[in-house]
N, C-alpha and C. Protein backbone atom coordinates (compact mmCIF):
# COMPACT_ATOMS: atom_id res chain seq x y z
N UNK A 1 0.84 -1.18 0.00
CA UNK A 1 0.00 0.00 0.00
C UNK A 1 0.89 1.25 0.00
N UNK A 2 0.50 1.98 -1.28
CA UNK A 2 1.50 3.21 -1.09
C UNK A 2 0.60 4.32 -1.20
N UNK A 3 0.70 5.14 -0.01
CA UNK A 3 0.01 6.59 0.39
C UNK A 3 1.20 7.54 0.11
N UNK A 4 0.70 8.85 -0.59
CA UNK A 4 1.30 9.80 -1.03
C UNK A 4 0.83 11.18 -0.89
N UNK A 5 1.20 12.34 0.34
CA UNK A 5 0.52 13.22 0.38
C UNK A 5 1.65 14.24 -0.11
N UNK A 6 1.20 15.24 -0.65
CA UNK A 6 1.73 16.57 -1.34
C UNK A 6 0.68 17.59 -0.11
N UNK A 7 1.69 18.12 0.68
CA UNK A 7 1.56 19.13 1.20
C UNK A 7 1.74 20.59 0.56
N UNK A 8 1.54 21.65 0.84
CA UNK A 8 1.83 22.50 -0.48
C UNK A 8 1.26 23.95 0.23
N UNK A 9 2.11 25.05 0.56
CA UNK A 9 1.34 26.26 0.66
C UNK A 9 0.29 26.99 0.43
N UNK A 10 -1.04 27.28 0.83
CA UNK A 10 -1.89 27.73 0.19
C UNK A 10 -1.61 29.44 -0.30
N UNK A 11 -1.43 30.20 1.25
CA UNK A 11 -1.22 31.49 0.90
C UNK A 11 0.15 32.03 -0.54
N UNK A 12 0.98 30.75 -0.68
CA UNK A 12 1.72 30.92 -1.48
C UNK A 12 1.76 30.76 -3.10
N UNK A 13 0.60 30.24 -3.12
CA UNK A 13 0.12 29.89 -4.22
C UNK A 13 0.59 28.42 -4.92
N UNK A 14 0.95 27.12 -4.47
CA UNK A 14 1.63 26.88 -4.75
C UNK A 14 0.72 25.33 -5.30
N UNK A 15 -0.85 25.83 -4.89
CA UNK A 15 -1.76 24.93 -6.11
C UNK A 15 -1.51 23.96 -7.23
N UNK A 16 -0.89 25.02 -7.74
CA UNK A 16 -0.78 24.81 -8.80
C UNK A 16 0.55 23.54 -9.57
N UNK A 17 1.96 23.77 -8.14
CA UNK A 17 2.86 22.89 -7.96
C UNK A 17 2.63 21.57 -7.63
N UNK A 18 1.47 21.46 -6.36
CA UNK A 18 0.92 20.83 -6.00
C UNK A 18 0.11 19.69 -7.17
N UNK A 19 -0.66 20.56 -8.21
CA UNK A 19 -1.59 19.94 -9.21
C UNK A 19 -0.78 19.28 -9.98
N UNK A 20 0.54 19.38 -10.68
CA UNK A 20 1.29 19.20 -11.46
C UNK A 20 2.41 18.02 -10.75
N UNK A 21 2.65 18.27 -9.64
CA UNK A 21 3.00 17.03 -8.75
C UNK A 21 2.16 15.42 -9.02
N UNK A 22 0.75 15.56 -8.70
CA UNK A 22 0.02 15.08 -8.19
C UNK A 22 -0.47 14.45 -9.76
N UNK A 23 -0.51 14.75 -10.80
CA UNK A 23 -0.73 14.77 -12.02
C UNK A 23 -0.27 13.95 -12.98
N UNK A 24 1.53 13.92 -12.50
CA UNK A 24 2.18 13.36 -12.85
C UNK A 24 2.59 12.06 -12.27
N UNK A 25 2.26 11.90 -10.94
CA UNK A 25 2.64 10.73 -10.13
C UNK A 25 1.29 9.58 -10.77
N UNK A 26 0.47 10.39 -10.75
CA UNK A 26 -1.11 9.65 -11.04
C UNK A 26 -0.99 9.05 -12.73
N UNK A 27 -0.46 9.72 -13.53
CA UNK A 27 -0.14 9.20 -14.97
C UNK A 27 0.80 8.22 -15.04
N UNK A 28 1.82 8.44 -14.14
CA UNK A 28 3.10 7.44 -14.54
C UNK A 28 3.02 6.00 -13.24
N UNK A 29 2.27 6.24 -12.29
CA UNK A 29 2.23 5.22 -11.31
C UNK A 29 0.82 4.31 -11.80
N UNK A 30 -0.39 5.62 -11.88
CA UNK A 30 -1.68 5.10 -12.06
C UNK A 30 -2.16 4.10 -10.76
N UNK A 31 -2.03 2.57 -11.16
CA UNK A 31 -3.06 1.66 -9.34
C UNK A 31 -1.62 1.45 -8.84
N UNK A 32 -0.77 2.06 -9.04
CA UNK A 32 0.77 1.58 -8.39
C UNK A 32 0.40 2.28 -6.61
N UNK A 33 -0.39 3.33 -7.01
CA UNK A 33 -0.59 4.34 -5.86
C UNK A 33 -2.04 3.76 -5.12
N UNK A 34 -2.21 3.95 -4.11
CA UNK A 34 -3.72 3.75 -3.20
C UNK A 34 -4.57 4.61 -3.06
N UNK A 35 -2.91 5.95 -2.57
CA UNK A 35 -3.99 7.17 -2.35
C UNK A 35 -3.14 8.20 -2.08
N UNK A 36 -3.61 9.10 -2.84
CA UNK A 36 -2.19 10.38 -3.48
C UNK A 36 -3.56 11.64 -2.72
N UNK A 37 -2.93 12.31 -1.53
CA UNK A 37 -3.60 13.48 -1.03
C UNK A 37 -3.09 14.50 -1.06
N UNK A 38 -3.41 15.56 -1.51
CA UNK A 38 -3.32 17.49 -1.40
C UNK A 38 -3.80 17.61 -0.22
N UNK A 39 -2.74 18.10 0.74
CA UNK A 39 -2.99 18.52 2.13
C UNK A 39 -2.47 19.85 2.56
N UNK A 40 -3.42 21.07 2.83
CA UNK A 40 -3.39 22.30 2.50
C UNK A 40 -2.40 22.37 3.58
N UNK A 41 -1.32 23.69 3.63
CA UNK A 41 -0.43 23.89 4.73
C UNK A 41 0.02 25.45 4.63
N UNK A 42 0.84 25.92 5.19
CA UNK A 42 1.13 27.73 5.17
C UNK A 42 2.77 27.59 5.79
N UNK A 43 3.20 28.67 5.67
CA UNK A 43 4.67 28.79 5.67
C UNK A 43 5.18 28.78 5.08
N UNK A 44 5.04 28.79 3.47
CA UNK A 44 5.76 27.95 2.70
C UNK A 44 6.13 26.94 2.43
N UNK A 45 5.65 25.89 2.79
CA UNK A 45 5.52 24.59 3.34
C UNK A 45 5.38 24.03 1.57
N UNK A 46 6.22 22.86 0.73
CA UNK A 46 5.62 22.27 0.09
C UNK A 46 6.84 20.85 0.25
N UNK A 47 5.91 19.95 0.41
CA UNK A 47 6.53 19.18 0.92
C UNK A 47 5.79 17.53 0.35
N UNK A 48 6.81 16.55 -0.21
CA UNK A 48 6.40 15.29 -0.88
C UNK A 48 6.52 13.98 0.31
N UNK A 49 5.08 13.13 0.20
CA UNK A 49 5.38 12.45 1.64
C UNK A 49 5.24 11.35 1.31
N UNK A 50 5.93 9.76 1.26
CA UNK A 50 5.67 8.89 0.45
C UNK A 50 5.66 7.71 1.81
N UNK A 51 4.10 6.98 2.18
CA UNK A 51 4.35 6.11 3.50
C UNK A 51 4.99 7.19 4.42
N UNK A 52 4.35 7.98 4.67
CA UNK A 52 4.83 9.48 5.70
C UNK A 52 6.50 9.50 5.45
N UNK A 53 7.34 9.19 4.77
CA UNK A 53 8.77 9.47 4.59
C UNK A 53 9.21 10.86 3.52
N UNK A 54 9.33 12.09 3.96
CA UNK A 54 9.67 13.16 3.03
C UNK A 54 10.98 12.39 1.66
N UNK A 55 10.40 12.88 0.61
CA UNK A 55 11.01 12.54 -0.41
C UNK A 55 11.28 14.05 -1.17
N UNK A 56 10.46 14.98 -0.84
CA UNK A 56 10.66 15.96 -1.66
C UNK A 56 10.58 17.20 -0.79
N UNK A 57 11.60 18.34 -0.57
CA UNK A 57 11.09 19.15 0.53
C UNK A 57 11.55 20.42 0.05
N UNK A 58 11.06 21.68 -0.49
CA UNK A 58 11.21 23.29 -0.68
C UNK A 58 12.45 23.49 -0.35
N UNK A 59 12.76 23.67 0.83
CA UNK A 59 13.47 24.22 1.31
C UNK A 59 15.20 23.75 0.78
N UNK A 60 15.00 22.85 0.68
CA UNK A 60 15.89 21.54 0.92
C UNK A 60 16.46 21.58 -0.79
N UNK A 61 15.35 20.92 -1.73
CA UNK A 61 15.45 20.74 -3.17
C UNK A 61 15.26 21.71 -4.17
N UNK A 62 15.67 21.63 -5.60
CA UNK A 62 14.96 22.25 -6.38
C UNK A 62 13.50 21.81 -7.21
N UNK A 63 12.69 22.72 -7.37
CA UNK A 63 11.28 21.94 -7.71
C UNK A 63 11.29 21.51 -9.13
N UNK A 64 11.39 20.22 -9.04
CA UNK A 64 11.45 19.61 -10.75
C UNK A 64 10.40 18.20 -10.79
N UNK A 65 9.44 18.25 -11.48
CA UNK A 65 8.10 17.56 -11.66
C UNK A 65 9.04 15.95 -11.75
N UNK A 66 9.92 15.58 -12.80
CA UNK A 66 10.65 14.49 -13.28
C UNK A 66 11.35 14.05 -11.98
N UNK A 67 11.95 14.67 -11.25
CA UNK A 67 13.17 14.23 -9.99
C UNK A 67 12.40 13.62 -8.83
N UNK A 68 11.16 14.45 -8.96
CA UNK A 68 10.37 14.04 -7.66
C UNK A 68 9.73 12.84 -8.16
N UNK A 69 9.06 12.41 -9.68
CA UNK A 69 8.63 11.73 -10.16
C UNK A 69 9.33 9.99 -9.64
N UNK A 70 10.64 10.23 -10.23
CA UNK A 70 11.73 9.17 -9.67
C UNK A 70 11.95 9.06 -8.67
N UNK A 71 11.88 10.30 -7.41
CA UNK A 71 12.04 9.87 -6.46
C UNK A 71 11.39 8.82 -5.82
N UNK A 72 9.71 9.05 -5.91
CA UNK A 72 8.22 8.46 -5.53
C UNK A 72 8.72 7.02 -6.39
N UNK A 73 9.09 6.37 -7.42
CA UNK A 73 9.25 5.48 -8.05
C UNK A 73 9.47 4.45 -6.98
N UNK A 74 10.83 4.59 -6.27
CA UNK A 74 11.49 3.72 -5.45
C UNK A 74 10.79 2.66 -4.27
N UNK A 75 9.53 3.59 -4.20
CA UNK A 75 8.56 3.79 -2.90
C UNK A 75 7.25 2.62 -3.68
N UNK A 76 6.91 2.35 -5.11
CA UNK A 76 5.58 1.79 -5.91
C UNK A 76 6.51 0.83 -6.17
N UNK A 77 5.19 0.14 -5.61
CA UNK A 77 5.52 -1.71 -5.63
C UNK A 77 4.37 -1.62 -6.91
C-alpha cells in the first residue's frame, strides 16, 4: 500500500505545484498508488510524503516535476 501526500502552501500559491506534482505521479504510477492526497499547509511549506517518509522538501530541493517523479518510483511496488 502506497500513500502519497503533497503538502503544499496555500497562501503561497503553490496549487498549482501541487496539481502538477500530483498529475504526474497519477499518470506514470496510475493503481501503483492507493492514495495520493493534497494537504493544505502555510509557511511555505511544500513538501512530498511517500508512506509518511519526506522525499521531496522546498526548502531543501529544487522543484522539478521528473526528480520528484523518480524519487516516488522507489517507494511503488
Amino acid at each position: 500500500m502506497t500513500t502519497v501526500e503533497i503538502e503544499y502552501c496555500v497562501p503561497c500559491g503553490f496549487l498549482e505545484r501541487a496539481e502538477a506534482v500530483q498529475h504526474a505521479l497519477l499518470s506514470q504510477f496510475g493503481e501503483g498508488i492507493d492514495e495520493l492526497a493534497l494537504v493544505t499547509g502555510d509557511h511555505g511549506i511544500f513538501e512530498v510524503r511517500v508512506d509518511g517518509e519526506v522525499v521531496f522538501e522546498k526548502s531543501e530541493d529544487e522543484f522539478d516535476v521528473d526528480r520528484i517523479t523518480r524519487d516516488v518510483r522507489a517507494y511503488v511496488s
